[in-house]
Protein backbone atom coordinates (compact mmCIF):
# COMPACT_ATOMS: atom_id res chain seq x y z
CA UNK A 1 -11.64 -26.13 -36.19
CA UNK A 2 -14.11 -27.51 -33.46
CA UNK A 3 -12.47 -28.04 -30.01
CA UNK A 4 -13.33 -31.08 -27.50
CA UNK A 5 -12.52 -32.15 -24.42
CA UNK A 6 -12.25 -35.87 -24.00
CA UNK A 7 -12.08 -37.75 -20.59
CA UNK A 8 -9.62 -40.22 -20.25
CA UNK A 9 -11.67 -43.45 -18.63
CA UNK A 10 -9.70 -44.99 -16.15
CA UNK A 11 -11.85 -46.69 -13.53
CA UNK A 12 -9.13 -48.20 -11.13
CA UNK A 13 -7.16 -44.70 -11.34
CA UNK A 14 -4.11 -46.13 -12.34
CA UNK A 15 -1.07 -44.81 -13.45
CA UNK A 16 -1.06 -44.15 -17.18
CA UNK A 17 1.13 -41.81 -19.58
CA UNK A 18 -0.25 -40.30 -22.75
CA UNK A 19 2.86 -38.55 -25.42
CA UNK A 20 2.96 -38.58 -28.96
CA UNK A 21 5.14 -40.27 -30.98
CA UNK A 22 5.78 -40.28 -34.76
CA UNK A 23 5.76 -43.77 -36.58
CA UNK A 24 4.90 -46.93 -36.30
CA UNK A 25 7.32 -48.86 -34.82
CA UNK A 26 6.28 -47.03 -31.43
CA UNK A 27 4.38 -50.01 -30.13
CA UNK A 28 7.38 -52.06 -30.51
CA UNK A 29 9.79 -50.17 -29.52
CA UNK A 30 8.13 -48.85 -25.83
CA UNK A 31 7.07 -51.86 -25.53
CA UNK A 32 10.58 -53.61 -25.45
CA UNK A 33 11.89 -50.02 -23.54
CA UNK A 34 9.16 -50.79 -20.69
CA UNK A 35 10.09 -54.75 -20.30
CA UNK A 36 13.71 -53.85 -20.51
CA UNK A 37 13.19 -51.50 -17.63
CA UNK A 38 11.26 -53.47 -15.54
CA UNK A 39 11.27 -57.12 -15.88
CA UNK A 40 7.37 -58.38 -15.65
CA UNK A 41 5.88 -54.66 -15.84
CA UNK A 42 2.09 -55.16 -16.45
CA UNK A 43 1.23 -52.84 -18.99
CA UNK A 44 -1.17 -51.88 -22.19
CA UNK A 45 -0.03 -49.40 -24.71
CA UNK A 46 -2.46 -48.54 -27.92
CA UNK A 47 -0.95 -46.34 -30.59
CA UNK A 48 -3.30 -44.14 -32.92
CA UNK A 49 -1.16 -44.59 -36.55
CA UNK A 50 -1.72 -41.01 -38.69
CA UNK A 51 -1.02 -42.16 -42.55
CA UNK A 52 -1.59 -45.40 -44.38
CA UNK A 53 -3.77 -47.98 -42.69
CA UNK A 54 -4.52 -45.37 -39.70
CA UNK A 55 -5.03 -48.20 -37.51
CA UNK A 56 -4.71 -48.56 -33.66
CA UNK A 57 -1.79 -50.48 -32.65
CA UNK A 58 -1.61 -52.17 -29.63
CA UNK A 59 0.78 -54.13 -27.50
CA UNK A 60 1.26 -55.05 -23.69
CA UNK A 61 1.81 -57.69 -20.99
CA UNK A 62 -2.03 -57.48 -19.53
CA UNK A 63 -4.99 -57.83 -21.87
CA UNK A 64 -7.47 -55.52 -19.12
CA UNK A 65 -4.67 -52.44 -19.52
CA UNK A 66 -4.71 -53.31 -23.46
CA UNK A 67 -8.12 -53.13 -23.85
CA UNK A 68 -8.40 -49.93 -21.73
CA UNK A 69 -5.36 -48.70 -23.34
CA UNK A 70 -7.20 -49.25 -26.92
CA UNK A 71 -10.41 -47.75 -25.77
CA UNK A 72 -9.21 -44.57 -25.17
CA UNK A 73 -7.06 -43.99 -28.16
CA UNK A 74 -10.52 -44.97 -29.65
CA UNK A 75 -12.06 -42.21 -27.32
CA UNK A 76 -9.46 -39.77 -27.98
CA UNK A 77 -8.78 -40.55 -32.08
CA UNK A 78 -6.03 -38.09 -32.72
CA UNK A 79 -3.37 -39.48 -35.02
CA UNK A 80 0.38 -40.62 -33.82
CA UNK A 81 -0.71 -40.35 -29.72
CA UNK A 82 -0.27 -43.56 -27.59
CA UNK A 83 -1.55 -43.96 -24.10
CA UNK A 84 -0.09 -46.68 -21.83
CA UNK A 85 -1.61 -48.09 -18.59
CA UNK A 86 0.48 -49.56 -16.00
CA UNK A 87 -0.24 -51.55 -12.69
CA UNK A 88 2.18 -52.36 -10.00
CA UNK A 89 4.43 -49.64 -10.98
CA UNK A 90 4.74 -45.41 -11.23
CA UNK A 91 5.40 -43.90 -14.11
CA UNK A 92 8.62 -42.18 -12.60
CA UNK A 93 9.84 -46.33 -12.95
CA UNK A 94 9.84 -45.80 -17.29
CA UNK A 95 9.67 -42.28 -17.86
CA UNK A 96 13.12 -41.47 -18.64
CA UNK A 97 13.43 -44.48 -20.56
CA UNK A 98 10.03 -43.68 -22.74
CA UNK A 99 11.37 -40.09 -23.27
CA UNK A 100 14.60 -42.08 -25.43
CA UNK A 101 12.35 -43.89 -27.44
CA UNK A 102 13.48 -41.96 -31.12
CA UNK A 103 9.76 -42.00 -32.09
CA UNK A 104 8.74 -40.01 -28.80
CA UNK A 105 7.78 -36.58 -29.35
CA UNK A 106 6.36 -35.81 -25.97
CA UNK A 107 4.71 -36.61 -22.82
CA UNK A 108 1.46 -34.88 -22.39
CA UNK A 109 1.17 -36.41 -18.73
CA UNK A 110 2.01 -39.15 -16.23
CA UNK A 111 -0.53 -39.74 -13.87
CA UNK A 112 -3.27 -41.51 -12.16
CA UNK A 113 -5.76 -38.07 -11.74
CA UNK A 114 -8.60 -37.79 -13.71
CA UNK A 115 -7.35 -36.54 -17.43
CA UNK A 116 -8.96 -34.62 -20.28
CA UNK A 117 -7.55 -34.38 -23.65
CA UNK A 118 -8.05 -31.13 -25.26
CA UNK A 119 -8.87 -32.07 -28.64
CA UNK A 120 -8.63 -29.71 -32.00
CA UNK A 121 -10.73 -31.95 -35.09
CA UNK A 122 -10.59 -30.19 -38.38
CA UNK A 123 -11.44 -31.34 -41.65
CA UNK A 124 -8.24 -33.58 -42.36
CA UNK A 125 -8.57 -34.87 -38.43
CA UNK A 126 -8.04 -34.55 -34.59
CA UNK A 127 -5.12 -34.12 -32.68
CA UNK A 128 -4.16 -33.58 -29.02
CA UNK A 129 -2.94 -29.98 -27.48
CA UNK A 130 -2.94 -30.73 -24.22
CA UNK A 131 -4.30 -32.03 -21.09
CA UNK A 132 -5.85 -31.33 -18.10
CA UNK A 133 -4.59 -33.67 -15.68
CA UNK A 134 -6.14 -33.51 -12.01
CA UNK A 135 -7.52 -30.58 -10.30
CA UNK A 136 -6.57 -26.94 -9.77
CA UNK A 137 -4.84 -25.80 -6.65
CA UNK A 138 -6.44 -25.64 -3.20
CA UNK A 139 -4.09 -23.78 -1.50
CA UNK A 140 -0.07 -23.30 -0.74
CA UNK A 141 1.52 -26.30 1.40
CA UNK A 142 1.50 -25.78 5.56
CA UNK A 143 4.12 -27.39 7.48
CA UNK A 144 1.87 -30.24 8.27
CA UNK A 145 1.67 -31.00 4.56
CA UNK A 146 5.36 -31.06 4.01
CA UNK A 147 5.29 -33.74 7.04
CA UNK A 148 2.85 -35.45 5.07
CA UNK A 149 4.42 -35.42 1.49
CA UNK A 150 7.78 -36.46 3.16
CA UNK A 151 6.18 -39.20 4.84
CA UNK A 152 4.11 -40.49 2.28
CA UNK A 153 7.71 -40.63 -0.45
CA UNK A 154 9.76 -42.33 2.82
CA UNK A 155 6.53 -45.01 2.86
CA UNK A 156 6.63 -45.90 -0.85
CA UNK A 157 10.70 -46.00 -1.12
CA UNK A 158 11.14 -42.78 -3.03
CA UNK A 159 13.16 -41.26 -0.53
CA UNK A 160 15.28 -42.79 2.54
C-alpha cells in the first residue's frame, strides 16, 4: 500500500463537501436532496462509481462547479467518494439533509479551507482515509476573538 496526499483544487475557495457514499444512484439522489433543500442552489457534484463501468458520475445546476466537481474526483480517483461544490450557499444549508441520503456513508469535510485527501492505492485501487482540511491551530481564542466570531455569525444571519 503506497500512501498520497492529494490537494483538493478549488481556486475561488468555495464551499465544497467531500463523503462517501455506496451506489450509484448517489448523483441522483443528492442531487434532488440539495434542490429540494434549497430551491435554485448552484451546485456540481461528481461521483467516483467502484464496480461495473467505474465511471465518474456527475450532476449539478452550474456547469463551472461540475467541471471542478469532476476534476477532482479525477484528481482524487478513489472509488464510491463524491465531492460537491456549492456557490451562494454554506454547507451547514444541506448538510443534514446530505447525511439522510441512504447511500451516504460519511462526510469527510465541509469546507472552503484548503483540503488534502489522504489517499491509500493498493493493487485492486485507491480510496480515501481522511482529510486534512485547513490549517493547524494558532492559538486558544482571547476575548477579542469571541467578539469577533460572534460578530461575524450575527453579520451572515447565523445567529440573532
Amino acid at each position: 500500500m503506497q500512501l498520497h496526499t492529494v490537494s483538493v483544487k478549488n481556486p475561488e475557495s468555495l464551499n465544497m463537501i467531500l463523503g462517501q457514499s455506496h451506489f450509484i444512484k448517489t448523483v441522483e439522489d443528492v442531487h434532488e436532496a440539495i434542490v429540494c433543500t434549497v430551491p435554485g442552489a448552484k451546485f456540481g457534484i461528481a461521483f467516483c462509481e467502484a464496480s461495473a463501468d467505474c465511471l465518474i458520475r456527475w450532476s449539478g445546476t452550474d456547469q463551472s462547479l461540475i467541471d471542478l466537481a469532476v476534476t477532482n474526483a479525477q484528481a482524487l480517483g478513489c472509488g464510491h467518494t463524491f465531492i460537491i461544490f456549492m456557490r451562494d450557499m454554506f454547507p451547514i444549508n444541506i448538510l443534514n439533509t446530505i447525511q439522510q441520503v441512504p447511500e451516504v456513508v460519511r462526510i469527510f469535510c465541509a469546507t472552503a479551507n484548503p483540503v488534502q485527501g489522504i489517499v491509500a492505492e493498493t493493487d485492486q485501487g485507491r480510496g480515501l482515509m481522511g482529510v486534512v482540511d485547513g490549517f493547524a491551530p494558532k492559538g486558544v481564542e482571547a476575548e477579542e476573538h469571541i467578539a469577533k466570531r460572534k460578530g461575524f455569525l450575527r453579520t451572515i444571519g447565523y445567529k440573532l
